[in-house]
N, C-alpha and C. Protein backbone atom coordinates (compact mmCIF):
# COMPACT_ATOMS: atom_id res chain seq x y z
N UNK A 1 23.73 36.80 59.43
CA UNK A 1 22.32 36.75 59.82
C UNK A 1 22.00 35.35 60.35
N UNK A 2 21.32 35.56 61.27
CA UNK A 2 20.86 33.91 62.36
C UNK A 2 19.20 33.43 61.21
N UNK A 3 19.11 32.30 61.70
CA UNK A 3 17.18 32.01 61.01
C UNK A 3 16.52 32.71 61.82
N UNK A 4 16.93 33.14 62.83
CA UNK A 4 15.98 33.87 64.06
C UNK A 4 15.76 35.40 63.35
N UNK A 5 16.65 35.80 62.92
CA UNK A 5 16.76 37.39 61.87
C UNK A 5 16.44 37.39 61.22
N UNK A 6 16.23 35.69 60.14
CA UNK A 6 15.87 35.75 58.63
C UNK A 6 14.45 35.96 59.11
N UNK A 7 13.82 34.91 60.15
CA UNK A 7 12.28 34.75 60.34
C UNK A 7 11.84 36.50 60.77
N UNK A 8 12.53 36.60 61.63
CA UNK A 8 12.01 38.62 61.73
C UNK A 8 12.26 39.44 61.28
N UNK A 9 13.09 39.16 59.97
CA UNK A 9 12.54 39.86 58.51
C UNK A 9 11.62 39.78 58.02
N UNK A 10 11.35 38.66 57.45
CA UNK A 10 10.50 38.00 56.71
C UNK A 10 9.09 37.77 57.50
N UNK A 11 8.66 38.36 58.94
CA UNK A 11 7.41 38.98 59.12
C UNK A 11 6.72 36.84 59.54
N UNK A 12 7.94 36.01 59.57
CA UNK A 12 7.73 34.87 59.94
C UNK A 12 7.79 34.62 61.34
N UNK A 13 7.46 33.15 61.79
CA UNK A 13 7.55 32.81 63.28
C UNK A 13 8.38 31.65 63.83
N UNK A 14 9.60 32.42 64.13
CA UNK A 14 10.34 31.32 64.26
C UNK A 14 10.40 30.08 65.47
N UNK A 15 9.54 30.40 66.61
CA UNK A 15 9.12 29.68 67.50
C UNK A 15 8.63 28.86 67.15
N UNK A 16 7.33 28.48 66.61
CA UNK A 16 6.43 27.96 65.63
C UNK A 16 7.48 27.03 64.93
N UNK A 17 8.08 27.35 63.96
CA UNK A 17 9.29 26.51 63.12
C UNK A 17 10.17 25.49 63.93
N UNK A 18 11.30 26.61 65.35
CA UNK A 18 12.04 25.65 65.99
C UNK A 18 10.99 24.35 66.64
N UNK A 19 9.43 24.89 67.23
CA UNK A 19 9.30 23.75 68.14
C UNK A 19 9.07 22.80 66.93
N UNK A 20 8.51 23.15 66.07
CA UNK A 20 8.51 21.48 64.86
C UNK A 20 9.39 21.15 64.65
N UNK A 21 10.09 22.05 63.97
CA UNK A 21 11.46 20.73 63.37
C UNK A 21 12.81 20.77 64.44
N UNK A 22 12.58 21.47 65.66
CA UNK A 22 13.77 20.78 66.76
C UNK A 22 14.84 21.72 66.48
N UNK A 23 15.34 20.73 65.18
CA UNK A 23 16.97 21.59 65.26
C UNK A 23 17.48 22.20 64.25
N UNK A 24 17.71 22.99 64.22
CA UNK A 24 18.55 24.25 63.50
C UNK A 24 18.53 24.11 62.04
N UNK A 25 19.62 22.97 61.78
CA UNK A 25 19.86 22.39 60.93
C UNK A 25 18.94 22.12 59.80
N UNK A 26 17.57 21.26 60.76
CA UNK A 26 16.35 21.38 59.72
C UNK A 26 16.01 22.57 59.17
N UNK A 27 15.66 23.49 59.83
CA UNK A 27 15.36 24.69 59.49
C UNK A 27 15.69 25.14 58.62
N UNK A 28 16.96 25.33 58.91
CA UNK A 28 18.03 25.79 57.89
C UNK A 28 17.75 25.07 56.24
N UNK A 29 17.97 23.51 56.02
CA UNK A 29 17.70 22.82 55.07
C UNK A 29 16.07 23.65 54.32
N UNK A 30 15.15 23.44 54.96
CA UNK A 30 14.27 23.83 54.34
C UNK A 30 13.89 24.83 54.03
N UNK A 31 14.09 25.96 54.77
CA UNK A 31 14.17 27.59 54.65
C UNK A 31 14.76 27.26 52.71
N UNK A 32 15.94 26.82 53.34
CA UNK A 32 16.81 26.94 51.95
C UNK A 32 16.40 26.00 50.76
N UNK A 33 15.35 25.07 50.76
CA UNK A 33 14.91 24.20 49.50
C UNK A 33 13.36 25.50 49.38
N UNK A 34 13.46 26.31 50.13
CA UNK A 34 12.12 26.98 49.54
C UNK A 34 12.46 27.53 47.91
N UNK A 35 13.68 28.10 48.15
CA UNK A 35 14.57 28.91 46.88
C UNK A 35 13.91 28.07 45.53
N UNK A 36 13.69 26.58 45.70
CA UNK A 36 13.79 25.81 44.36
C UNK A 36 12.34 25.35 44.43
N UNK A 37 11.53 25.94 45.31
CA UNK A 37 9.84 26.07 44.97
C UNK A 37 9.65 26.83 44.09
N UNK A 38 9.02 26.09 42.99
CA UNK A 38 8.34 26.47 41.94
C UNK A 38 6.43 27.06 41.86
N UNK A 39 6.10 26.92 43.04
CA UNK A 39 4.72 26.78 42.80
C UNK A 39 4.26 28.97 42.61
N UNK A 40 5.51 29.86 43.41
CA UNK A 40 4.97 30.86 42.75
C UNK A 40 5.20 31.24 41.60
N UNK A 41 6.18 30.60 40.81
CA UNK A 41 6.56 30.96 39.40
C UNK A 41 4.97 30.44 38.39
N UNK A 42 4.84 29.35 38.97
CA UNK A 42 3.90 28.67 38.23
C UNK A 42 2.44 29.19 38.39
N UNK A 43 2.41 29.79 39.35
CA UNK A 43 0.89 30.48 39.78
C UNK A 43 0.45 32.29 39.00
N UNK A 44 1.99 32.61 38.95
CA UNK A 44 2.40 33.82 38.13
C UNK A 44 1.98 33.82 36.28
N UNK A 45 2.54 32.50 36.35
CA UNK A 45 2.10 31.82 34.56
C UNK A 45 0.96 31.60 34.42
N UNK A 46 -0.28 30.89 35.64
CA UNK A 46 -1.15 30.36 35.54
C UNK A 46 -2.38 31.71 35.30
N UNK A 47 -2.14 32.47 35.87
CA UNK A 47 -2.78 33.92 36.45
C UNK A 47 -2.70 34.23 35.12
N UNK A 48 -1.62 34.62 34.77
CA UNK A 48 -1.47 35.28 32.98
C UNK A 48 -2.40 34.28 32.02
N UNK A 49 -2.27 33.36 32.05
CA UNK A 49 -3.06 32.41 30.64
C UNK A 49 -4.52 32.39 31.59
N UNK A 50 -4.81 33.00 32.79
CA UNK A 50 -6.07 32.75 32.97
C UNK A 50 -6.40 31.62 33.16
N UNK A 51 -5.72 30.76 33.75
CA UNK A 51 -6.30 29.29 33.89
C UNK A 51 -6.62 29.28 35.73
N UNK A 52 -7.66 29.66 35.89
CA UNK A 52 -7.91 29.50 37.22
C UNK A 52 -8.31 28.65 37.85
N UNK A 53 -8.35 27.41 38.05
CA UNK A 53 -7.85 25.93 38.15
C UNK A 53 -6.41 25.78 38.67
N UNK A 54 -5.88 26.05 37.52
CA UNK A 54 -4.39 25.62 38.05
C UNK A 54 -3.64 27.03 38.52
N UNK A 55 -4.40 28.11 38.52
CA UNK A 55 -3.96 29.27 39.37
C UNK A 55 -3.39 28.74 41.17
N UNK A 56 -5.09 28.60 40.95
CA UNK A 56 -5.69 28.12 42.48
C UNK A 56 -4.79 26.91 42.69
N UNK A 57 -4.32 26.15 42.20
CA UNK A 57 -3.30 24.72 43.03
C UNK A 57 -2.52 25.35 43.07
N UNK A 58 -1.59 26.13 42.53
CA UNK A 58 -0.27 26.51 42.65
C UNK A 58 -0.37 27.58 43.74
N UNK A 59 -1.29 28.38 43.75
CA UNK A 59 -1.52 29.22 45.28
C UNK A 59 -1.49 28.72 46.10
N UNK A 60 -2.54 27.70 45.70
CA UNK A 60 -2.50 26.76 47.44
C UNK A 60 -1.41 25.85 47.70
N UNK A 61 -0.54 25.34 46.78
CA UNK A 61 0.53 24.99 47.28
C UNK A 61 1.91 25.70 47.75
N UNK A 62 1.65 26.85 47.17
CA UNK A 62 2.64 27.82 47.77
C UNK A 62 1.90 28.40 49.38
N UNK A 63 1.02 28.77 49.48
CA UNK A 63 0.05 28.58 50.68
C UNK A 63 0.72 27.24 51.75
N UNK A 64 0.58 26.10 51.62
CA UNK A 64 0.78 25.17 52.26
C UNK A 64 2.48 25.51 52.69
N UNK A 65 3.34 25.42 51.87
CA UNK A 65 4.60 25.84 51.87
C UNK A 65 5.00 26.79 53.02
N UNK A 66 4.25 27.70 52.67
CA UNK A 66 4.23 29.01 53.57
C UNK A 66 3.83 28.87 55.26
N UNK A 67 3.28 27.76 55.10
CA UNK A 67 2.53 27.58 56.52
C UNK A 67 3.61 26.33 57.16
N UNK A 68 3.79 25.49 56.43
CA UNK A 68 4.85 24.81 56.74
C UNK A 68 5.56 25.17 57.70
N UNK A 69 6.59 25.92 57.22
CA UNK A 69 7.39 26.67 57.23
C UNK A 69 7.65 27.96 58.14
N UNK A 70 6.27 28.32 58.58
CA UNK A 70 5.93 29.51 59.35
C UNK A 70 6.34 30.79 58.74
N UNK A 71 6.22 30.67 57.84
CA UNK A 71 6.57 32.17 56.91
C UNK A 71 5.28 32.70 56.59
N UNK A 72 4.26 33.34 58.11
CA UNK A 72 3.33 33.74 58.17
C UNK A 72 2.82 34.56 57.79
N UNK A 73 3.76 35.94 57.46
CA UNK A 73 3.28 37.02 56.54
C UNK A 73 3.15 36.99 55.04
N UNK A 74 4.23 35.86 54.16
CA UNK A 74 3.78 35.39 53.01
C UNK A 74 2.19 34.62 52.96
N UNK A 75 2.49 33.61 54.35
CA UNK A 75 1.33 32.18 53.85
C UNK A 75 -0.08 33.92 54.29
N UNK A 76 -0.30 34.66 54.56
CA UNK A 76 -1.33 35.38 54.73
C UNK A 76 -1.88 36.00 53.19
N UNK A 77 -0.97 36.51 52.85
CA UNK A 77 -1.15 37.44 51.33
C UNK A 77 -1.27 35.76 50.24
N UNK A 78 -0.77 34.84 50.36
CA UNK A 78 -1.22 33.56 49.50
C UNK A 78 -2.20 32.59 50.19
N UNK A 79 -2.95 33.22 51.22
CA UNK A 79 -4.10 32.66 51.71
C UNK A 79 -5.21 33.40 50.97
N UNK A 80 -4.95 34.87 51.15
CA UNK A 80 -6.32 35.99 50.32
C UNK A 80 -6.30 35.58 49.20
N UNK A 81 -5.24 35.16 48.14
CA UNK A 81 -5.66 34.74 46.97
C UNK A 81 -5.85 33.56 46.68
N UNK A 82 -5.81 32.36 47.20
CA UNK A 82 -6.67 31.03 47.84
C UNK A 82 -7.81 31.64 47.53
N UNK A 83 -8.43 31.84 48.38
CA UNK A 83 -9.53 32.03 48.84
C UNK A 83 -10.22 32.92 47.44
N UNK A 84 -9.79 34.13 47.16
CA UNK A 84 -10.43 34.62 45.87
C UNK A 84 -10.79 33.49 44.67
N UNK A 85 -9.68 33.12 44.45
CA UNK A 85 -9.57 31.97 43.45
C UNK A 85 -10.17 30.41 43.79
N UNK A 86 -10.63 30.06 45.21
CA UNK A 86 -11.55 29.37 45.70
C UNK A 86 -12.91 29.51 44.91
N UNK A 87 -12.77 30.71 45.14
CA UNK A 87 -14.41 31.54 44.31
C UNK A 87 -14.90 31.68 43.06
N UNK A 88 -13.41 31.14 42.41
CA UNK A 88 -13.59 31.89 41.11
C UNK A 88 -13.17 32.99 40.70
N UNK A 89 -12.75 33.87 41.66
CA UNK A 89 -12.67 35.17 41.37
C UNK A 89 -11.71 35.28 40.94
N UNK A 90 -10.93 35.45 39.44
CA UNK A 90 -9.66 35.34 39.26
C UNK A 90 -8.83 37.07 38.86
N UNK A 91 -9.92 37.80 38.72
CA UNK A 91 -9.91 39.44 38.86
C UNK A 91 -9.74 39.92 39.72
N UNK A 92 -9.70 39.76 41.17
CA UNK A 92 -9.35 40.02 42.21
C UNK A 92 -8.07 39.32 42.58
N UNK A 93 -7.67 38.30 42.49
CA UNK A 93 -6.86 37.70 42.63
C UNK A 93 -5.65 38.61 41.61
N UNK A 94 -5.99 38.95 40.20
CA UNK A 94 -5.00 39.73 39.84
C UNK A 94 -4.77 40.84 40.18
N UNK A 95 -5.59 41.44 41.11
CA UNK A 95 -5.31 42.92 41.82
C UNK A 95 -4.31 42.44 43.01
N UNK A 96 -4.25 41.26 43.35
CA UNK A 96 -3.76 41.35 44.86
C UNK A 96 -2.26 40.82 44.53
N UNK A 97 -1.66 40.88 43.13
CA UNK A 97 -0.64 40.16 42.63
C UNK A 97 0.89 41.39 42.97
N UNK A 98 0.08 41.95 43.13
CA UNK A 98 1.18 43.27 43.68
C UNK A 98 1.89 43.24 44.95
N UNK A 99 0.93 42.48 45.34
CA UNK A 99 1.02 42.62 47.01
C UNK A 99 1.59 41.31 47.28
N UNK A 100 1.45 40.42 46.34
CA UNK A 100 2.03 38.77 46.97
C UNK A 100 3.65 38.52 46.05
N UNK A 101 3.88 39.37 44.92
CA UNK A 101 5.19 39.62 44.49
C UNK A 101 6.30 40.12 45.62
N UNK A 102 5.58 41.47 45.84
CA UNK A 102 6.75 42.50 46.72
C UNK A 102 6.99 41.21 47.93
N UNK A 103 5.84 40.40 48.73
CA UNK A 103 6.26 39.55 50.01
C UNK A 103 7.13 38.34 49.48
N UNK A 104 6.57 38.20 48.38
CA UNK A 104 7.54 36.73 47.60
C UNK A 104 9.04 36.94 47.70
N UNK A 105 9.22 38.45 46.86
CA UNK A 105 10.48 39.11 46.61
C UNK A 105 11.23 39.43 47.80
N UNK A 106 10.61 39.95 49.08
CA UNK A 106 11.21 40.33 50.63
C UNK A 106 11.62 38.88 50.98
N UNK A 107 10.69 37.47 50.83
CA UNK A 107 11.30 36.43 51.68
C UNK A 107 12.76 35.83 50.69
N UNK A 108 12.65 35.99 49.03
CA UNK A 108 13.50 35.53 47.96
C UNK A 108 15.07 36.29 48.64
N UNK A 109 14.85 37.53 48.50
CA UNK A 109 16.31 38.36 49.05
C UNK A 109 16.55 38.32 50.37
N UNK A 110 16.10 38.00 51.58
CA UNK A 110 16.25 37.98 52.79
C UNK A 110 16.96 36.40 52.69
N UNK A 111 16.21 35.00 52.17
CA UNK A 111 16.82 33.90 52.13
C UNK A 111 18.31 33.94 51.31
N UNK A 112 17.87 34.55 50.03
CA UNK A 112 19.53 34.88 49.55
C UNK A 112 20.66 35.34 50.53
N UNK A 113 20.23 36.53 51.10
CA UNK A 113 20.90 37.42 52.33
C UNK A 113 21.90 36.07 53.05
N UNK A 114 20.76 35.55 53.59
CA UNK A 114 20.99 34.74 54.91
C UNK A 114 22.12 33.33 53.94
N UNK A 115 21.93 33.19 53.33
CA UNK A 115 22.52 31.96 52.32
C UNK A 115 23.98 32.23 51.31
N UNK A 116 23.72 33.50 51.33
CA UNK A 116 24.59 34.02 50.71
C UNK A 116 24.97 33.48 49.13
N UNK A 117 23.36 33.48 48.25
CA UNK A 117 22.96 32.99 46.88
C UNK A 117 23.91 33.20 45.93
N UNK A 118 24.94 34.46 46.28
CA UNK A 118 25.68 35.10 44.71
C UNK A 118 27.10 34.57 45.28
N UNK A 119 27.50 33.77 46.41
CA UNK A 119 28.52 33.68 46.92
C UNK A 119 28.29 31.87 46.59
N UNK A 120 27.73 31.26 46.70
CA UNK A 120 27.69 30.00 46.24
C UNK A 120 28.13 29.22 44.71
């Protein structure tokens, strides 16, 4: 699999990505330090203890990540819950946790795919 396949899996933009970071290589590097982002594990924990404060940073830094990066169909589904949790709304935000797992989980196994995680 090319980053050009991983990004049109993963519902990302890889145009967007090459013209920032140039060359390949970068790409590649960072695609692959996403694996050891912590901020959705931590937003998953934060959601459960109800701390919506530190829900909301860890969204939005997985948000930022996402945009970085051009992994546009994730940074979309961790923009709606930004924004809920902007509000306060931390009940809505746990309805939409369905929906930002399954995209978490599509970009987690597509980067494995491409990296070849169980072969390392």
């Amino acid at each position: 699999m090319t980053l050009e396949e991983l990004y049109r899996e993963i519902g990302g933009n890889y145009q967007s990505i090459s013209e920032r970071l140039r060359k390949e290589e970068r790409i590649k590097k960072f695609v692959l330090l996403f694996l050891k982002d912590t901020s959705y594990q931590t937003y998953i924990q934060k959601i459960k203890e109800e701390e919506t404060e530190e829900a909301f940073r860890a969204i939005h830094t997985l948000k930022g990540v996402c945009m970085n990066l051009s992994f546009d169909e994730l940074y979309q589904v961790a923009n709606e819950s930004t924004e809920l949790l902007r509000t306060g709304n931390l009940q809505k935000a746990v309805k939409k946790l369905p929906a930002l797992e399954k995209c978490y989980e599509k970009h987690i196994q597509t980067i494995c795919a491409y990296a070849d995680c169980n072969g390392e």
